[in-house]
C-alpha atoms as a PDB file:
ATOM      1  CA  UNK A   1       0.000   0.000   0.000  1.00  0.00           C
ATOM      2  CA  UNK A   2       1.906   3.224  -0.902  1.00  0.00           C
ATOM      3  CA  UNK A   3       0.968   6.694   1.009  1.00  0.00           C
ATOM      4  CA  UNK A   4      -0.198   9.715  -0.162  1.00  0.00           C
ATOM      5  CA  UNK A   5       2.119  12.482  -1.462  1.00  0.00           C
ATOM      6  CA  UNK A   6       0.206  15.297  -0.579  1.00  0.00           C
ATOM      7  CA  UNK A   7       2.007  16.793   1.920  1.00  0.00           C
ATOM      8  CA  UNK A   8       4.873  15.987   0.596  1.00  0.00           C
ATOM      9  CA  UNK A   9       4.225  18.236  -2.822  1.00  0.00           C
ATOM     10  CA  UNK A  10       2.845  21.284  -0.683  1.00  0.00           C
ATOM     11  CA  UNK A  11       6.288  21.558   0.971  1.00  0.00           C
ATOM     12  CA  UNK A  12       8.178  21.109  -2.429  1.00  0.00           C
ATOM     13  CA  UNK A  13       6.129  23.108  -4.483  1.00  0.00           C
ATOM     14  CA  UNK A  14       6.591  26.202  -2.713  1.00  0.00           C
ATOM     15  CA  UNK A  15      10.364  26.741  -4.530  1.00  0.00           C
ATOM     16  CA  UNK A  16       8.860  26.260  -7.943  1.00  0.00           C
ATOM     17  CA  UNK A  17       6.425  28.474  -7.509  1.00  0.00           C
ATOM     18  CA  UNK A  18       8.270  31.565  -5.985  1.00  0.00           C
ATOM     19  CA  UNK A  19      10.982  31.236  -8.959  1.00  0.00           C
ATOM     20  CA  UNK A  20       7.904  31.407 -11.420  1.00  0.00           C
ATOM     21  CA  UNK A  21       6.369  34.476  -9.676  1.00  0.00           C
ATOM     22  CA  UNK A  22       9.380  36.411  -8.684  1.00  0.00           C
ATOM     23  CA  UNK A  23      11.461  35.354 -12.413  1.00  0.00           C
ATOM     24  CA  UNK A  24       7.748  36.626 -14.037  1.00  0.00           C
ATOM     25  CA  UNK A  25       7.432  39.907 -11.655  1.00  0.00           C
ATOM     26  CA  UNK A  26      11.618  40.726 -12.526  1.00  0.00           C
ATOM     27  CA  UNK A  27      10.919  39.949 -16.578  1.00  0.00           C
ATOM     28  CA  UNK A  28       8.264  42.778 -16.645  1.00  0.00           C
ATOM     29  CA  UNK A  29      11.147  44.881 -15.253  1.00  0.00           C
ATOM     30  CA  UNK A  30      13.698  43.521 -17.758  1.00  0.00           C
ATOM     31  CA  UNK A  31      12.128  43.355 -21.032  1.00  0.00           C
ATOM     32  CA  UNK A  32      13.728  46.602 -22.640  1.00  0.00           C
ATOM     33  CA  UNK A  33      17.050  44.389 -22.559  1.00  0.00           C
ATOM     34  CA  UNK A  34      17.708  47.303 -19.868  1.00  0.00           C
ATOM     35  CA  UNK A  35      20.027  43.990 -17.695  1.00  0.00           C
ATOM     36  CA  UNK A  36      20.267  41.204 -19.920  1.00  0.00           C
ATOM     37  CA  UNK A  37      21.643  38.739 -17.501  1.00  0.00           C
ATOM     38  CA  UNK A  38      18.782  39.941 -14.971  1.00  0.00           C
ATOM     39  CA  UNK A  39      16.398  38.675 -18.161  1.00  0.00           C
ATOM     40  CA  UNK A  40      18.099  35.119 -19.085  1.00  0.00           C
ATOM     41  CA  UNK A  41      17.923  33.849 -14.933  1.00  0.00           C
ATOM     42  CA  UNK A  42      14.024  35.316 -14.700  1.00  0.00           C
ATOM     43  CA  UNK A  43      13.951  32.801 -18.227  1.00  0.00           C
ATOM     44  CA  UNK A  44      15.905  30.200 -16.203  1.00  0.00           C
ATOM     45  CA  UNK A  45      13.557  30.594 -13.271  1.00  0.00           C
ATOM     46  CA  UNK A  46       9.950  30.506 -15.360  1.00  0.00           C
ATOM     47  CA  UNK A  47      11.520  27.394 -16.897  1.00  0.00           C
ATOM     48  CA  UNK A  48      12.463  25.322 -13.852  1.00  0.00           C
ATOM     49  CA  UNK A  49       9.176  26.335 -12.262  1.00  0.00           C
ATOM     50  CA  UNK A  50       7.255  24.945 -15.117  1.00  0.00           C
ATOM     51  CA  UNK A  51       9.215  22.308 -15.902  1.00  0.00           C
ATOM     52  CA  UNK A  52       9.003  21.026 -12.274  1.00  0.00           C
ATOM     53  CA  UNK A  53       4.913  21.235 -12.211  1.00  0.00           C
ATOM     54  CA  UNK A  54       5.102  18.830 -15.551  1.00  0.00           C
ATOM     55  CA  UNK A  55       7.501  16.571 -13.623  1.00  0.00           C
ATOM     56  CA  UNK A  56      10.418  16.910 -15.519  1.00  0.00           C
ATOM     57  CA  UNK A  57      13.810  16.074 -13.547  1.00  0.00           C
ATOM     58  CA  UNK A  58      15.482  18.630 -15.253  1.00  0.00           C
ATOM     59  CA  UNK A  59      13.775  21.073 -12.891  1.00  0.00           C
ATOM     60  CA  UNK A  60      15.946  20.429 -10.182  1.00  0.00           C
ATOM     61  CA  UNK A  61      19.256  21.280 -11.903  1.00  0.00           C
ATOM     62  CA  UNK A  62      17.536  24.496 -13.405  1.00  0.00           C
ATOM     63  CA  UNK A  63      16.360  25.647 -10.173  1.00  0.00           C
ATOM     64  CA  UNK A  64      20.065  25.570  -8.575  1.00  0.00           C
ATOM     65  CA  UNK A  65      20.976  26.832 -11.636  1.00  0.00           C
ATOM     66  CA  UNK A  66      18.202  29.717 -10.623  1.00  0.00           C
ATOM     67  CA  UNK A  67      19.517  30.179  -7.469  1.00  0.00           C
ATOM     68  CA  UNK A  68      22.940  30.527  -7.616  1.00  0.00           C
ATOM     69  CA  UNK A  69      22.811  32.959 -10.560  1.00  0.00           C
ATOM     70  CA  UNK A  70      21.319  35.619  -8.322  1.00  0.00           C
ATOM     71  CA  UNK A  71      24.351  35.133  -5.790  1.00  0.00           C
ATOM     72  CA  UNK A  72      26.880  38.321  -7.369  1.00  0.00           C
ATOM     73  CA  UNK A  73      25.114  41.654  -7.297  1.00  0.00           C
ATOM     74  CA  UNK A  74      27.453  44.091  -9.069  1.00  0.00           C
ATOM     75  CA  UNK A  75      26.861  47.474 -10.303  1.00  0.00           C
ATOM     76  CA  UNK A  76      28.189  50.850 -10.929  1.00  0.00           C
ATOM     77  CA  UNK A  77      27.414  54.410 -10.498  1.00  0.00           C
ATOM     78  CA  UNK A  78      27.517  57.021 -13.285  1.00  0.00           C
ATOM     79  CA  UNK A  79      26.656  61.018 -13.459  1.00  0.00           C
ATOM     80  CA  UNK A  80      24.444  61.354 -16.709  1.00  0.00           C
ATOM     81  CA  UNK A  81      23.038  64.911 -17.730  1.00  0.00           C
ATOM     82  CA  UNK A  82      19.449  65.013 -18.151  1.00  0.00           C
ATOM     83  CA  UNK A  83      17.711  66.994 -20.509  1.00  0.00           C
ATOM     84  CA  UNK A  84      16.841  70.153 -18.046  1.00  0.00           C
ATOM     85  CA  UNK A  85      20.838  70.257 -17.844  1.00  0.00           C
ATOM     86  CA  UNK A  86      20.538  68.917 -14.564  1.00  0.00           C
ATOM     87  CA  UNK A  87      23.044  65.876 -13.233  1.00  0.00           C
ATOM     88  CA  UNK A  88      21.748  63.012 -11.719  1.00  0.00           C
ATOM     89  CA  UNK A  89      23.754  59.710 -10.403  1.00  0.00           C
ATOM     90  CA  UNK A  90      22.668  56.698 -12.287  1.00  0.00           C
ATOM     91  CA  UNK A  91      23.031  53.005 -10.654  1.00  0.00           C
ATOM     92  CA  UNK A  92      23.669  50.765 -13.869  1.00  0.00           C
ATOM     93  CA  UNK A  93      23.405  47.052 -13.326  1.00  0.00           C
ATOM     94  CA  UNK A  94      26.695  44.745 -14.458  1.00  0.00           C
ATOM     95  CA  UNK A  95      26.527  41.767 -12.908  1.00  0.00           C
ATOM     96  CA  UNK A  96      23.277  42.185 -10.606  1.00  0.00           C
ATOM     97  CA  UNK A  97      20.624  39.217 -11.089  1.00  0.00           C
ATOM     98  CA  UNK A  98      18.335  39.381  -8.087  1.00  0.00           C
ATOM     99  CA  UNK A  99      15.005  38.334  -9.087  1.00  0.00           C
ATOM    100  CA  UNK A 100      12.289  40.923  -7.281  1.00  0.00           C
ATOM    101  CA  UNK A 101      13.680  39.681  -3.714  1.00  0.00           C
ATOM    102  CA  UNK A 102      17.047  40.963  -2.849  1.00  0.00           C
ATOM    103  CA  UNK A 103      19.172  41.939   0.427  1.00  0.00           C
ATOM    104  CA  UNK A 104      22.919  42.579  -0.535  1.00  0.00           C
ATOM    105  CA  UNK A 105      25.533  43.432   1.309  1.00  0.00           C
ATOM    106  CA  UNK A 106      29.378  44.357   0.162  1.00  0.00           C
ATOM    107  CA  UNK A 107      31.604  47.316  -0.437  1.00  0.00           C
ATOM    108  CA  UNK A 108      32.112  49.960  -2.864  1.00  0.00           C
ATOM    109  CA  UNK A 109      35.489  50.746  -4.723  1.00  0.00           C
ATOM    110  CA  UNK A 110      35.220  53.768  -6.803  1.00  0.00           C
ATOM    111  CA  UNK A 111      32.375  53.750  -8.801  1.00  0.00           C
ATOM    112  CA  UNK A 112      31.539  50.020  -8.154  1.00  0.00           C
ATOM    113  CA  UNK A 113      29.824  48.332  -6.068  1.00  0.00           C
ATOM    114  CA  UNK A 114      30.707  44.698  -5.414  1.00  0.00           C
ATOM    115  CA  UNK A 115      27.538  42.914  -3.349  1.00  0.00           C
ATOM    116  CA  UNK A 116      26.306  39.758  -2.648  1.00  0.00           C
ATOM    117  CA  UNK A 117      22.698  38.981  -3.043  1.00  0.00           C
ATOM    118  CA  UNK A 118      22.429  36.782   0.234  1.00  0.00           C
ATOM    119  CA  UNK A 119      18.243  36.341  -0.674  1.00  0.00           C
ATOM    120  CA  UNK A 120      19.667  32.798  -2.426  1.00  0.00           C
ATOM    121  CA  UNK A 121      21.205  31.320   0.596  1.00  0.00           C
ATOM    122  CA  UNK A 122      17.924  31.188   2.556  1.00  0.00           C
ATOM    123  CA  UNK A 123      16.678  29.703  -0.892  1.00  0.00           C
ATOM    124  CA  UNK A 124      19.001  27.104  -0.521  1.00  0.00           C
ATOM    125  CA  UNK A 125      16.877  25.876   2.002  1.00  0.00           C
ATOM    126  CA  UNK A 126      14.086  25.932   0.454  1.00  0.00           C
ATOM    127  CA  UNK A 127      15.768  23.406  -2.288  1.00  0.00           C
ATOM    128  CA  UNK A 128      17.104  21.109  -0.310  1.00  0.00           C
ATOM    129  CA  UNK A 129      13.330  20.097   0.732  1.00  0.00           C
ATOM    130  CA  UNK A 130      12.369  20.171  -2.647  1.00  0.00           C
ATOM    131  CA  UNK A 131      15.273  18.432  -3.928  1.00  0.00           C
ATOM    132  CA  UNK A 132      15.075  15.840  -0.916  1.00  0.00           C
ATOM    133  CA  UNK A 133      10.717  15.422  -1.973  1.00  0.00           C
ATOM    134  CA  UNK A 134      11.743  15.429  -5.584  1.00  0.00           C
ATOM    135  CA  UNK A 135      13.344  11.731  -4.662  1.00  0.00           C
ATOM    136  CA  UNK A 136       9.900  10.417  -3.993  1.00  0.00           C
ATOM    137  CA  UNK A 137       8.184   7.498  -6.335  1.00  0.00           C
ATOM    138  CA  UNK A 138      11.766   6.628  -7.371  1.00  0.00           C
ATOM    139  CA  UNK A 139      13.143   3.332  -7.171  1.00  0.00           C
ATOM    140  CA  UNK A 140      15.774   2.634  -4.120  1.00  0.00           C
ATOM    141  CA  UNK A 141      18.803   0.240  -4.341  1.00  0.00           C
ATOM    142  CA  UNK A 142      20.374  -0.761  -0.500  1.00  0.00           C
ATOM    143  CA  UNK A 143      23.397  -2.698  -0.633  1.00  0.00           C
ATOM    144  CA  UNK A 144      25.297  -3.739   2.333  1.00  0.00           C
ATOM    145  CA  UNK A 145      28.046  -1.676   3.760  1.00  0.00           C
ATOM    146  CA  UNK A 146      31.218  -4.192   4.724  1.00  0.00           C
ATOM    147  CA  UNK A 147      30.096  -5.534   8.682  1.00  0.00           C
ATOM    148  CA  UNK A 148      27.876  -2.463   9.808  1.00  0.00           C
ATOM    149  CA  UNK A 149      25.153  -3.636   8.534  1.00  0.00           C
ATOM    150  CA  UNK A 150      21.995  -5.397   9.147  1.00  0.00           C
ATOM    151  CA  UNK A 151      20.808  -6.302   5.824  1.00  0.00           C
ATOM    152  CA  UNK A 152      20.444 -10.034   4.800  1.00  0.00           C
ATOM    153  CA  UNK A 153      22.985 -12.059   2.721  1.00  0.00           C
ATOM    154  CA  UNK A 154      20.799 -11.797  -0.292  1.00  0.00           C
ATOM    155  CA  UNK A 155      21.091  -7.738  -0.263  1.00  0.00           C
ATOM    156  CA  UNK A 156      21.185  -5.894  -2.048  1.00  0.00           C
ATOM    157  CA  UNK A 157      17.068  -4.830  -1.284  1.00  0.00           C
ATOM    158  CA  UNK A 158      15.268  -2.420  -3.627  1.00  0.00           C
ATOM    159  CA  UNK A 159      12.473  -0.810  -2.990  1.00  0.00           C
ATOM    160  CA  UNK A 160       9.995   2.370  -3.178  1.00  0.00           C
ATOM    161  CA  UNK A 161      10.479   5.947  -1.287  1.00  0.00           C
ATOM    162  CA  UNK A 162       7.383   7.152  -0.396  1.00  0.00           C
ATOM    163  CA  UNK A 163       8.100  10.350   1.359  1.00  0.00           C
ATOM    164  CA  UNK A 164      10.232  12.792   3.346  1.00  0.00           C
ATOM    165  CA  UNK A 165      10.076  12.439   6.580  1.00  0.00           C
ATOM    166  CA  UNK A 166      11.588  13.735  10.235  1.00  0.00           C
ATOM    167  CA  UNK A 167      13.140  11.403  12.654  1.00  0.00           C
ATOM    168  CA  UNK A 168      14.666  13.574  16.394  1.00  0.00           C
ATOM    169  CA  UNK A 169      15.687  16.861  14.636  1.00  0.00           C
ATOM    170  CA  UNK A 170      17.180  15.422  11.305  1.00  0.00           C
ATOM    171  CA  UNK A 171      14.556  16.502   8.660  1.00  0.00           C
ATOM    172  CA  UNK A 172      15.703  14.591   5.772  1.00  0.00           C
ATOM    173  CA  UNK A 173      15.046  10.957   5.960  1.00  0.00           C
ATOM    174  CA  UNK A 174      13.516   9.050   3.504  1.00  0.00           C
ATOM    175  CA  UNK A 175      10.683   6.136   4.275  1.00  0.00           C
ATOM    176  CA  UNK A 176      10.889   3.504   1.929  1.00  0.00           C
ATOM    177  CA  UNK A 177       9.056   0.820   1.519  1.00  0.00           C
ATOM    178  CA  UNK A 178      10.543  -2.568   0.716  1.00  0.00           C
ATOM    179  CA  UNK A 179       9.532  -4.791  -2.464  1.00  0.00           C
ATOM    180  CA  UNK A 180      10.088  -7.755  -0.740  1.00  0.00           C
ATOM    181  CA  UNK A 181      10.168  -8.240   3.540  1.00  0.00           C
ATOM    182  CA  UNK A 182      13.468  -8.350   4.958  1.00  0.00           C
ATOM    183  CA  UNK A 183      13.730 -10.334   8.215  1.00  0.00           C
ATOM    184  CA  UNK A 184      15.779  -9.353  11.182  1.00  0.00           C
ATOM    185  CA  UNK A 185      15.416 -10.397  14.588  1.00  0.00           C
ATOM    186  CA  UNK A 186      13.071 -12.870  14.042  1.00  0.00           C
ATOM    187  CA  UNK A 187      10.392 -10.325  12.433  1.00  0.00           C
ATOM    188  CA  UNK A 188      10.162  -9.425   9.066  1.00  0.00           C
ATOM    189  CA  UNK A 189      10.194  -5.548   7.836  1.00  0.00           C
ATOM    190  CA  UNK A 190       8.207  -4.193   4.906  1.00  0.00           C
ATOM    191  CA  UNK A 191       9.599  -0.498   5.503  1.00  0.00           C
ATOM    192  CA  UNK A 192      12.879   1.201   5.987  1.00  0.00           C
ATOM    193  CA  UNK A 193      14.104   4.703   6.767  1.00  0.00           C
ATOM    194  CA  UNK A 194      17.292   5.576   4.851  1.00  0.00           C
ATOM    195  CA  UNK A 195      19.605   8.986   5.513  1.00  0.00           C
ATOM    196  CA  UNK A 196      23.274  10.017   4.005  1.00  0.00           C
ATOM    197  CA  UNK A 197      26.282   9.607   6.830  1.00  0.00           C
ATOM    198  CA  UNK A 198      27.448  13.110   4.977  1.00  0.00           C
ATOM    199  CA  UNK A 199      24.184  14.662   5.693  1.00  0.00           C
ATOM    200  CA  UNK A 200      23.588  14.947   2.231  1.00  0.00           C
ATOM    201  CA  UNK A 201      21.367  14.545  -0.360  1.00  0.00           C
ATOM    202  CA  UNK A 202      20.396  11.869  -2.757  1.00  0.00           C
ATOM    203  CA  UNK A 203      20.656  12.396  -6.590  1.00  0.00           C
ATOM    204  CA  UNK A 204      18.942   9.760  -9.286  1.00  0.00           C
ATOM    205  CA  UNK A 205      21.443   7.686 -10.967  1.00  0.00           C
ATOM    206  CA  UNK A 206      24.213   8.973  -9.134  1.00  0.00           C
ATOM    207  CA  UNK A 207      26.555   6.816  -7.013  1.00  0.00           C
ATOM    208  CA  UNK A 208      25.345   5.462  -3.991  1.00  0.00           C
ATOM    209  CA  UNK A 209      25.969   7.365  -0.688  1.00  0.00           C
ATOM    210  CA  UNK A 210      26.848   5.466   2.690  1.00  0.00           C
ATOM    211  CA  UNK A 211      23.486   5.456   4.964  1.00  0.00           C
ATOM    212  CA  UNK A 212      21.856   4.630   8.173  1.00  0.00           C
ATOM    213  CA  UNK A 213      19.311   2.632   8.009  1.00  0.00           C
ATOM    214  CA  UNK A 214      16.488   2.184  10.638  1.00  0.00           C
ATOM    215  CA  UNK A 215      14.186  -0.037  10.960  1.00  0.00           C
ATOM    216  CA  UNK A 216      10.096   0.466  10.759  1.00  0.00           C
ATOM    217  CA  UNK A 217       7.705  -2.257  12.203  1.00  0.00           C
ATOM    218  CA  UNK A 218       4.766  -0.442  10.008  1.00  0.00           C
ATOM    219  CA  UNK A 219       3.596   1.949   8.210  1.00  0.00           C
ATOM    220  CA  UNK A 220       1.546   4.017  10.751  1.00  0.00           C
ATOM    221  CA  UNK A 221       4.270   4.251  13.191  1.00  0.00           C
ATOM    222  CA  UNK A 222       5.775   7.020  10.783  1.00  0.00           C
ATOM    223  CA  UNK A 223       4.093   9.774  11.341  1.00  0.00           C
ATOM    224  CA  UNK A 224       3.991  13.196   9.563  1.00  0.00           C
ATOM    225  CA  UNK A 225       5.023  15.216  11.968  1.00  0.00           C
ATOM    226  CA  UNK A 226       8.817  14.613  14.257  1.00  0.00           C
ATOM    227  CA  UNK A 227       8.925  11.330  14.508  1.00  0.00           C
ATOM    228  CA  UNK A 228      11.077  10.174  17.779  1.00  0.00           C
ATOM    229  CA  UNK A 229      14.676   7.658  17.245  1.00  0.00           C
ATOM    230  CA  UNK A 230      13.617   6.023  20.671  1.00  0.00           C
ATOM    231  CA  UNK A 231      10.697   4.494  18.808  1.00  0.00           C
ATOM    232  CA  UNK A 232      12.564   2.890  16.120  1.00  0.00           C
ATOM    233  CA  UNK A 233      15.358  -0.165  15.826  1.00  0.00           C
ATOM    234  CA  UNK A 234      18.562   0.988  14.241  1.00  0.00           C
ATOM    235  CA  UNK A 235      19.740  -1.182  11.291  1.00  0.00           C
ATOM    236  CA  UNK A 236      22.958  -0.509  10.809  1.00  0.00           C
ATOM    237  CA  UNK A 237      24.779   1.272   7.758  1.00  0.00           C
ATOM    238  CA  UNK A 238      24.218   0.175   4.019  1.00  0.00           C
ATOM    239  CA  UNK A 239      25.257   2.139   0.415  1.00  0.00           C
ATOM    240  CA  UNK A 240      21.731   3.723  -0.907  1.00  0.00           C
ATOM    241  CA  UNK A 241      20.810   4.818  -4.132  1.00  0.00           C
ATOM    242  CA  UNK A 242      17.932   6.159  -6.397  1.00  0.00           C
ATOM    243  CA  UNK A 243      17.680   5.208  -9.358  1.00  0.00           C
ATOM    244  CA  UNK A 244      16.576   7.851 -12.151  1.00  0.00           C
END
């Protein structure tokens, strides 16, 4: 029986959704070619939003892509002439990508001003979760890790994730659940909850990444909310992957 995703994708579509309205709100800002690098991230960021609502994987390198664009924040100051005769400084964008949100800080040499945009860094978050949620419905490959492991002599064990999910105050474990019951202990386990030693995050079709492993005697016991360690068996270490 697999779970519902639901609030899985209201936590991961809130990313997609900002880069669509804040890339659309920049573009109406942008579209006299008036900071053409400003114009090609606010394309980069419509794009990964809408390619992530159709599901397309690509959305999740796009949306870094999105992210990290908006990181230098560069510009210079000029005195123009306007027509009254009058002379007004001017603030001319060179390298200055921040899409409608922005909070820089830097310094100023002469006429530049050399900022970072630190807006992306608390976007970061934001993708990790939906990078981490993205993971969900793919297929998960657990191989045994040398003696620290649990797993049965017939590993390696595949199986589904089914969702992101918090266990004490790590936020990024994934529940999946088994195709086939593994026993331990006497009891046999349909359901697993896998996390990167590095604290990381999986990537389909990428190498596997050392993981814990822990143990889940059902389904219900995982709740939605913080889940407590006490209340689960640990299950060693194993190599986990995802496949694309």
């Amino acid at each position: 029986m697999l779970i519902s995703r639901n609030g899985g994708r209201r936590i991961e579509m809130v990313l997609p959704i900002m880069a669509i309205v804040m890339s659309a709100f920049t573009m109406t800002r942008t579209l006299d070619l008036s900071n053409i690098p400003s114009l090609i991230v606010s394309l980069i960021g419509l794009t990964a939003g809408i390619t992530f609502l159709l599901q397309r994987r690509i959305s999740i390198t796009l949306l870094q892509i999105w992210i990290y664009a908006q990181i230098p924040a560069i510009s210079r100051t000029f005195s123009s002439t306007l027509i009254n005769g009058q002379t007004a400084e001017v603030k001319q964008a060179v390298l200055d990508t921040g899409q409608s949100l922005t909070f820089t800080l830097g310094l100023t040499l002469n006429s530049y001003q050399l900022h970072l945009n630190l807006v992306p860094f608390a976007l970061l978050i934001l993708f990790r979760l939906t990078q981490v949620s993205a993971l969900v419905g793919g297929t998960a490959t657990i191989k045994k890790l040398r003696e620290h492991s649990q797993l049965p002599d017939t590993a390696p064990v595949t199986g589904t994730v089914l969702k992101r999910t918090t266990l004490g105050k790590e936020k990024h474990w994934l529940l999946v659940q088994l195709h086939n019951e593994m026993p331990h202990n006497g009891k046999a386990y349909s359901y697993l909850l896998v996390k990167p030693k590095d604290d990381g995050v999986y990537r389909r079709g990428k190498p596997g990444k050392p993981s814990y492993l822990v143990m889940v005697p059902g389904l219900n016991q995982v709740k939605d909310g913080v889940n407590r360690k006490e209340d689960f068996l640990f299950g060693g270490q194993g190599v986990v992957s995802i496949a694309k």
